[in-house]
Every structure is written in C-alpha cells, then in structure tokens.
C-alpha atoms as a PDB file:
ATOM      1  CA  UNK A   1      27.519 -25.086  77.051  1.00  0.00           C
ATOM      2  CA  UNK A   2      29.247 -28.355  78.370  1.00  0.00           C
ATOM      3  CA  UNK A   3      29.824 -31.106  75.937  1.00  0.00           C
ATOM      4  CA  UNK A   4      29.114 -34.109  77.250  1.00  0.00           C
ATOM      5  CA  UNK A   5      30.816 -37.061  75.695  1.00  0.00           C
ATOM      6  CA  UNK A   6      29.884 -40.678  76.191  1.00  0.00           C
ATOM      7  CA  UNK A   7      31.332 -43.944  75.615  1.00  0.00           C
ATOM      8  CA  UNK A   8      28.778 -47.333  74.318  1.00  0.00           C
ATOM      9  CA  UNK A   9      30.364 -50.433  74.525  1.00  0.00           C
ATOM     10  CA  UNK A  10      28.453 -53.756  73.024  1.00  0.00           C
ATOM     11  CA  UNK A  11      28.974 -57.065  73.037  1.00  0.00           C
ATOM     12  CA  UNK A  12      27.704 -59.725  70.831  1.00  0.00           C
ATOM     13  CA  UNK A  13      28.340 -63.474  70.175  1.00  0.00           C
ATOM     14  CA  UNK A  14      28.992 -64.430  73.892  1.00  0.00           C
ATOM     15  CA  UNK A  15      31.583 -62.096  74.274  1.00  0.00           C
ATOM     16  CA  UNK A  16      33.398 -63.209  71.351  1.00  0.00           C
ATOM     17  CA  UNK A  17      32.310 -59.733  69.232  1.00  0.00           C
ATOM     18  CA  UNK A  18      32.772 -56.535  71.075  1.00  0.00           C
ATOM     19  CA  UNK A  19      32.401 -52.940  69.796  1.00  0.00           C
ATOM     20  CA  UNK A  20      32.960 -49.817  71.452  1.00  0.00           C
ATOM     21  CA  UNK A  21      32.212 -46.196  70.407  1.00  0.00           C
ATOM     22  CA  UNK A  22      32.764 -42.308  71.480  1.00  0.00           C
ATOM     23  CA  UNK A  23      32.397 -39.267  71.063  1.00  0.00           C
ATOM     24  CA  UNK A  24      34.830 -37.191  73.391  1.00  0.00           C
ATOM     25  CA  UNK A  25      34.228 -33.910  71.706  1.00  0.00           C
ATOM     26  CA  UNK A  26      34.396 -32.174  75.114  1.00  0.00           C
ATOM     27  CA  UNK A  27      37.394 -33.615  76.133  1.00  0.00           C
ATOM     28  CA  UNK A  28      39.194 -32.237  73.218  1.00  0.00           C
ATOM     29  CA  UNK A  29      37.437 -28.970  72.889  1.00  0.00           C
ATOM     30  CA  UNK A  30      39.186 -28.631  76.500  1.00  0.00           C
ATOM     31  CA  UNK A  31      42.008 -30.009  75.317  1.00  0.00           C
ATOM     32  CA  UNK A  32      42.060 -27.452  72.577  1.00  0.00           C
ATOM     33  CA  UNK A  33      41.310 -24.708  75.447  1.00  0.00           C
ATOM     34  CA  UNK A  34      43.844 -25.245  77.494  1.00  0.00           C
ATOM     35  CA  UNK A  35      47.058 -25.937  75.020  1.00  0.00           C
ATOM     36  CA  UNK A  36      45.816 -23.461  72.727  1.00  0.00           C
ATOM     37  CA  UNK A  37      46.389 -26.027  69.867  1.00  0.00           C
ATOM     38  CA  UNK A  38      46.051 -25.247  66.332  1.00  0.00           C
ATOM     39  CA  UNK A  39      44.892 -27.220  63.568  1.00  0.00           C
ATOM     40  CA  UNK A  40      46.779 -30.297  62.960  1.00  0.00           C
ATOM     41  CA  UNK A  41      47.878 -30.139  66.644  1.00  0.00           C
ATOM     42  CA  UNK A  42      44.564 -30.540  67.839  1.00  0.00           C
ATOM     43  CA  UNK A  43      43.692 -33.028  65.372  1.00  0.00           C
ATOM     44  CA  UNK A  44      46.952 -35.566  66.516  1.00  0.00           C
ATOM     45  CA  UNK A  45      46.252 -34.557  70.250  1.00  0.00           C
ATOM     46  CA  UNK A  46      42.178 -35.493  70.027  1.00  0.00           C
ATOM     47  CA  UNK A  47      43.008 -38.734  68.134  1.00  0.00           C
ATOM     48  CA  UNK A  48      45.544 -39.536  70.652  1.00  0.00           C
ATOM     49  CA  UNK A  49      43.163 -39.058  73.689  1.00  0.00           C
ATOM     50  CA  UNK A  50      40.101 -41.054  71.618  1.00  0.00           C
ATOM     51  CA  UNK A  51      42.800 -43.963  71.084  1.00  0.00           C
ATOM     52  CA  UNK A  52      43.736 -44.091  74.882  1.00  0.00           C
ATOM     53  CA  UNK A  53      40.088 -43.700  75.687  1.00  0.00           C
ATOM     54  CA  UNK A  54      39.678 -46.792  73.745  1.00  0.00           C
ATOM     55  CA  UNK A  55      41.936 -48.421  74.909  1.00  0.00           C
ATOM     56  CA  UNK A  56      42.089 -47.734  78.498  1.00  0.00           C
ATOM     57  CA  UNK A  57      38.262 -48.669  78.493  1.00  0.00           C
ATOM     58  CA  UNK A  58      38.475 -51.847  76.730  1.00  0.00           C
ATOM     59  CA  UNK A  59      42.390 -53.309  78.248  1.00  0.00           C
ATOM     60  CA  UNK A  60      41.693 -52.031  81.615  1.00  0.00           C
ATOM     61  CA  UNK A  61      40.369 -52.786  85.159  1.00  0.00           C
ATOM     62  CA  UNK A  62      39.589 -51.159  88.287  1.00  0.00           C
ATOM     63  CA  UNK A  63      42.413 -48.922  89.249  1.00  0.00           C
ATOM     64  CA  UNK A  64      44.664 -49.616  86.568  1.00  0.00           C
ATOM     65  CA  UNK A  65      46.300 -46.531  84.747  1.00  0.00           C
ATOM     66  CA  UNK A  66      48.015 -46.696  81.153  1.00  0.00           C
ATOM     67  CA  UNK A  67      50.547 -43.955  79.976  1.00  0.00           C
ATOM     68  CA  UNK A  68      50.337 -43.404  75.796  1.00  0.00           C
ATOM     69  CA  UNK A  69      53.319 -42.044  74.259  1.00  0.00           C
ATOM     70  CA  UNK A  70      53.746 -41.385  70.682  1.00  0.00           C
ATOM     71  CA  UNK A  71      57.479 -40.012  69.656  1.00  0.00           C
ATOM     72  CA  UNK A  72      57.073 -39.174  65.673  1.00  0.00           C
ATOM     73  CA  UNK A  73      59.235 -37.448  63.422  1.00  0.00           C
ATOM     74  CA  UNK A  74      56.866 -34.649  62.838  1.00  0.00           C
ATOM     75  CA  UNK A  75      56.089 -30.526  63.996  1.00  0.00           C
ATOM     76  CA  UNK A  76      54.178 -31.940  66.862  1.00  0.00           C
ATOM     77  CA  UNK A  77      56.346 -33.889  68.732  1.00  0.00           C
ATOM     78  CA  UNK A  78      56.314 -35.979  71.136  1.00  0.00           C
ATOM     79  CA  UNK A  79      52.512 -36.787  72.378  1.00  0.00           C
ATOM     80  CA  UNK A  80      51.455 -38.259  75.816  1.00  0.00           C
ATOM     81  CA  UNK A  81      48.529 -39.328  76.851  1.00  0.00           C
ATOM     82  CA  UNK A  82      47.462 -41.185  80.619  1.00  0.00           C
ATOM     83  CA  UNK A  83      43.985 -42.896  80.813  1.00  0.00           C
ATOM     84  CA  UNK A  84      42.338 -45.114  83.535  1.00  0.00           C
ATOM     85  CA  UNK A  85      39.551 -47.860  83.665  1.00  0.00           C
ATOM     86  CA  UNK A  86      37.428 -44.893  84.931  1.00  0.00           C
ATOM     87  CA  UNK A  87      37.558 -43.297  81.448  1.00  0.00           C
ATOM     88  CA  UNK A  88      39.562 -40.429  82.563  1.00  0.00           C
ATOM     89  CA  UNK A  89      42.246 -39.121  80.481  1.00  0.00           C
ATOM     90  CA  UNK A  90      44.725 -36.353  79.542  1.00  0.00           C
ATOM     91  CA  UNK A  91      47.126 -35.395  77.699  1.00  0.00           C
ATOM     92  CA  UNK A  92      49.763 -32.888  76.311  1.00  0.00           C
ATOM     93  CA  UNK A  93      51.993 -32.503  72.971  1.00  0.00           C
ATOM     94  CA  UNK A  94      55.393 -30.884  72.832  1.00  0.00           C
ATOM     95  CA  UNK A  95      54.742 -28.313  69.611  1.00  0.00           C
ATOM     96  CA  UNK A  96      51.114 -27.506  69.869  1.00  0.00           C
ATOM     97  CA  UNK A  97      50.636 -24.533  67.397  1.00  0.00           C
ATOM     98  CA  UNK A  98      51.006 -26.763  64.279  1.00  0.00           C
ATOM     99  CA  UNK A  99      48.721 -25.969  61.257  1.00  0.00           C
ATOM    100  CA  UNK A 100      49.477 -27.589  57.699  1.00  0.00           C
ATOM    101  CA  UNK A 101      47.841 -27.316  54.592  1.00  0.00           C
ATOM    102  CA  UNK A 102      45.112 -29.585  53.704  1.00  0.00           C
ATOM    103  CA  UNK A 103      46.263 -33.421  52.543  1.00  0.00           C
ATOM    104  CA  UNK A 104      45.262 -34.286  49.550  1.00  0.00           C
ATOM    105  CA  UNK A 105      42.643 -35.820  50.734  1.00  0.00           C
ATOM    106  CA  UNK A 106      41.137 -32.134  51.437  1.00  0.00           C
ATOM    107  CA  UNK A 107      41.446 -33.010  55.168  1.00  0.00           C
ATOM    108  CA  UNK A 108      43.652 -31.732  58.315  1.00  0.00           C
ATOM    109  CA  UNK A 109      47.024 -33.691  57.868  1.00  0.00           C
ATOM    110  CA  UNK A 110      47.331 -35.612  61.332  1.00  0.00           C
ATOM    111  CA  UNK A 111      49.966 -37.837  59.376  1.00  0.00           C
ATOM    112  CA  UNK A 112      52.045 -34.444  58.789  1.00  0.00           C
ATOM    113  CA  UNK A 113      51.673 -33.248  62.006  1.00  0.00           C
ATOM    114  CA  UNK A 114      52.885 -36.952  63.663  1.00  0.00           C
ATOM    115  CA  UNK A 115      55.107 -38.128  61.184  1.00  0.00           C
ATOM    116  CA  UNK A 116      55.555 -41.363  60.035  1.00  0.00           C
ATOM    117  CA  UNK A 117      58.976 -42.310  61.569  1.00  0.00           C
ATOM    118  CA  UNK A 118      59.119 -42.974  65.208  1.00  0.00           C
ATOM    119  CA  UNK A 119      56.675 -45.369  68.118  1.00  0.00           C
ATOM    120  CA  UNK A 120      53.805 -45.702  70.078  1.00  0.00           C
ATOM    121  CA  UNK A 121      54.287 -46.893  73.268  1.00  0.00           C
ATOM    122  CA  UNK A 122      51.361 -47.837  75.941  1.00  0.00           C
ATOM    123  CA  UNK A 123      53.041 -48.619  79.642  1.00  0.00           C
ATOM    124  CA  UNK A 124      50.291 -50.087  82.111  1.00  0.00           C
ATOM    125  CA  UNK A 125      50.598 -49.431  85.192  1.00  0.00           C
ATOM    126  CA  UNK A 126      49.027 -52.430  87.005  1.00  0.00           C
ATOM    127  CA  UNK A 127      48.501 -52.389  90.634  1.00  0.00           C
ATOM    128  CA  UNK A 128      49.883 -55.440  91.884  1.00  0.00           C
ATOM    129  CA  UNK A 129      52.752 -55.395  89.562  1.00  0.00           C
ATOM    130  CA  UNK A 130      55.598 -53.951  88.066  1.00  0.00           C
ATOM    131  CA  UNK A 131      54.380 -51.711  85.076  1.00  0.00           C
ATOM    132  CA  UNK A 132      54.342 -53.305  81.622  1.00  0.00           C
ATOM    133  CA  UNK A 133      55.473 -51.332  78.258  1.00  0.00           C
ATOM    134  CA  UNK A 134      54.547 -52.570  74.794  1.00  0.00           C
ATOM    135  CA  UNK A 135      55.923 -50.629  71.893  1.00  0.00           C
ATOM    136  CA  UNK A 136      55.503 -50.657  68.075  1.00  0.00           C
ATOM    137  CA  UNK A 137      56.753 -48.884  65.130  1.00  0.00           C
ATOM    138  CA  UNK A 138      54.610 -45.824  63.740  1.00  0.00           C
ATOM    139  CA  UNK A 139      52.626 -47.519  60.507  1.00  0.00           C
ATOM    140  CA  UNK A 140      51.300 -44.420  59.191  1.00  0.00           C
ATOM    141  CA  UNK A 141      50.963 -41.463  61.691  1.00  0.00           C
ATOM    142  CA  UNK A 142      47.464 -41.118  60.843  1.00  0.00           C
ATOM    143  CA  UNK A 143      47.293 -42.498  64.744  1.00  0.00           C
ATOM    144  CA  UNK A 144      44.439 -44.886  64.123  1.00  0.00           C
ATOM    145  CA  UNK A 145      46.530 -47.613  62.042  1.00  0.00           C
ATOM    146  CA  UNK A 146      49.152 -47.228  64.357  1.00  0.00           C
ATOM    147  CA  UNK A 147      46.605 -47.949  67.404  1.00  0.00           C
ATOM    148  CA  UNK A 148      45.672 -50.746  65.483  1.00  0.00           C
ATOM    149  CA  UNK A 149      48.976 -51.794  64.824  1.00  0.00           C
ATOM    150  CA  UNK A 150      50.094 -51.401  68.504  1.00  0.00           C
ATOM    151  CA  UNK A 151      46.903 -53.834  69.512  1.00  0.00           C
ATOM    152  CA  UNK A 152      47.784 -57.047  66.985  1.00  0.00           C
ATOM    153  CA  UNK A 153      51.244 -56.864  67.804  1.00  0.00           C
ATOM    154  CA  UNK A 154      51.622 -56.068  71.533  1.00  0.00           C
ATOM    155  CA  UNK A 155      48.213 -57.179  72.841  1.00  0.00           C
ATOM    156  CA  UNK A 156      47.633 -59.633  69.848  1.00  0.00           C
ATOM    157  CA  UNK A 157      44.099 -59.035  69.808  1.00  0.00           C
ATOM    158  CA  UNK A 158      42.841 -58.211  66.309  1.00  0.00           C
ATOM    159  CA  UNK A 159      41.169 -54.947  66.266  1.00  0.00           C
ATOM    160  CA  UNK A 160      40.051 -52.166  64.289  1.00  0.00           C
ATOM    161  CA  UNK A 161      40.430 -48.688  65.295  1.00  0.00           C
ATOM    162  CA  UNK A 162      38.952 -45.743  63.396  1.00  0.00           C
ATOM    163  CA  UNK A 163      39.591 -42.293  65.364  1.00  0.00           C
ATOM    164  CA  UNK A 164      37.602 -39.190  62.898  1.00  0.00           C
ATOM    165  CA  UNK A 165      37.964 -35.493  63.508  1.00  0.00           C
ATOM    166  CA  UNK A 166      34.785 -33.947  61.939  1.00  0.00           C
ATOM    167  CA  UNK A 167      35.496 -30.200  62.372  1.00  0.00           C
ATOM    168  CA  UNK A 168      35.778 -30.281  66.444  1.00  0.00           C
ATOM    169  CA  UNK A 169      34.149 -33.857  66.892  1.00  0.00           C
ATOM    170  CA  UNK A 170      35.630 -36.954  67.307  1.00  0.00           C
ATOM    171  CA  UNK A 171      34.067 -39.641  67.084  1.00  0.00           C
ATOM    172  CA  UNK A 172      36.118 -43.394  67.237  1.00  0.00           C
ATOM    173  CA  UNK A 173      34.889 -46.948  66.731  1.00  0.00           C
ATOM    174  CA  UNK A 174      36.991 -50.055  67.580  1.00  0.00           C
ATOM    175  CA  UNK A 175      35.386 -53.568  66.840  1.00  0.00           C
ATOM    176  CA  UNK A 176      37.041 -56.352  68.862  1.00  0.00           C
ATOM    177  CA  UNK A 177      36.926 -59.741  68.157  1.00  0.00           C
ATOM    178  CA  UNK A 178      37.370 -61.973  71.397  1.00  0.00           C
ATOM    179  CA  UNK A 179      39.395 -65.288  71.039  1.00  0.00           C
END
C-alpha cells in the first residue's frame, strides 16, 4: 500500500505566527527503496528531504526550485536534496549503507552518520534571477539544528525546526514567527 504523506500549514496572528507540519513517510520509504539505505543512512537522507520539504514549502513560490546540500565529515557523505514550491523533492547521499550503533540516547545516530564538521548549503534557483546560495556551518549534524541554524542566519527568520524518525516515519514541525 501507498503512503500518502501530507503537508498542513497554519497561520495565526495575521500572518505573524505560522506553523507547518508533515509527515513524508512515503517519500522516504521510496527513498529507502530505491538507494537501498541502511539505518543511519536513511535516517540523515529522510531528515534531509523533511528539512527541504519545509523549507521549499514555506521560502518558495510558483516555479521556484531550491538545491540542499549538506557536506559533513561523516560515513554518509555528502547529501543533496532539490525541492520546489510544488512540494516535490528528491534526493541522494554519497555512502548510503551506513548503520551505527545506537546513541546514547538509545536512538539511530543521524549526528554519526552526518558529522558535525562541514555546511549546509540551500541555492535557490529563482526564475527571474541569477540563483542565490546561503551557507552555514554544521551546528550539530543532527540536521534539524542545523536547518534551524541555516534559517536565522541566512534567511534571518527565527524558526524552529524539529525533523523525527519514528521507526520509518517522519514526521517534522517548524513554527515561524513572521516579522
């Protein structure tokens, strides 16, 4: 049976309080499929298509694309992800049969797999304009932070973005606060 994954967004305050959530389960369960990712890899790859997802739906318009790319220090690799206004999006990673042992958290170690040395970069790719690149240091590799961190620094909008992978589902929350 076909997941089907769906994206809410709300908005409170006159605009100045948005929230969005997901749950893109099928998109990484095909993800998953087709790289035949392991563990941690398919943890860092489904947090890294939720993040685009995100942000994709809540930075772009009409035919605008954005281009993710995440270069850590970690088994994975390097991690790209492209995503449109549409809500389409995919995405590869260079290592993809990476499995760790639990953190000590008891949960799959994304922040292993990613590494905590490297950047996140996000290039739009606007239509009626040369293509824009903002780029921030890795904060923690757990990929959320550092979506977070890439938002109030590049986009200075303060966000937060929480990306969980619960067994195969992901489901992501980013509150947005509209100045």
């Amino acid at each position: 049976m076909v997941q089907k994954d769906y994206l809410v967004k709300s908005v409170a305050n006159d605009g100045m309080f948005r929230a969005y959530a997901i749950d893109a389960t099928g998109v990484v369960q095909e993800a998953q499929r087709r790289h035949d990712t392991w563990s941690a890899a398919s943890a860092a790859l489904g947090r890294s298509l939720v993040g685009t997802l995100l942000l994709a739906s809540s930075l772009l318009k009409n035919t605008e694309k954005m281009t993710v790319k995440i270069q850590g220090n970690g088994p994975v690799g390097a991690i790209v992800v492209d995503g449109n206004a549409d809500g389409m999006v995919k995405g590869y990673l260079q290592q993809p049969h990476v499995h760790l042992p639990l953190n000590e958290k008891k949960k799959i170690d994304v922040k292993g797999a990613v590494g905590t040395t490297g950047t996140l970069s996000v290039t739009k790719d606007m239509p009626e304009g040369k293509p824009f690149t903002g780029q921030v240091p890795l904060v923690s590799g757990e990929l959320g932070e550092d979506f977070t961190y890439y938002l109030a620094q590049s986009e200075q909008i303060p966000h937060r973005l929480v990306c969980q992978y619960l067994s195969i589902r992901i489901i992501a929350s980013q509150l947005r606060a509209a100045f």
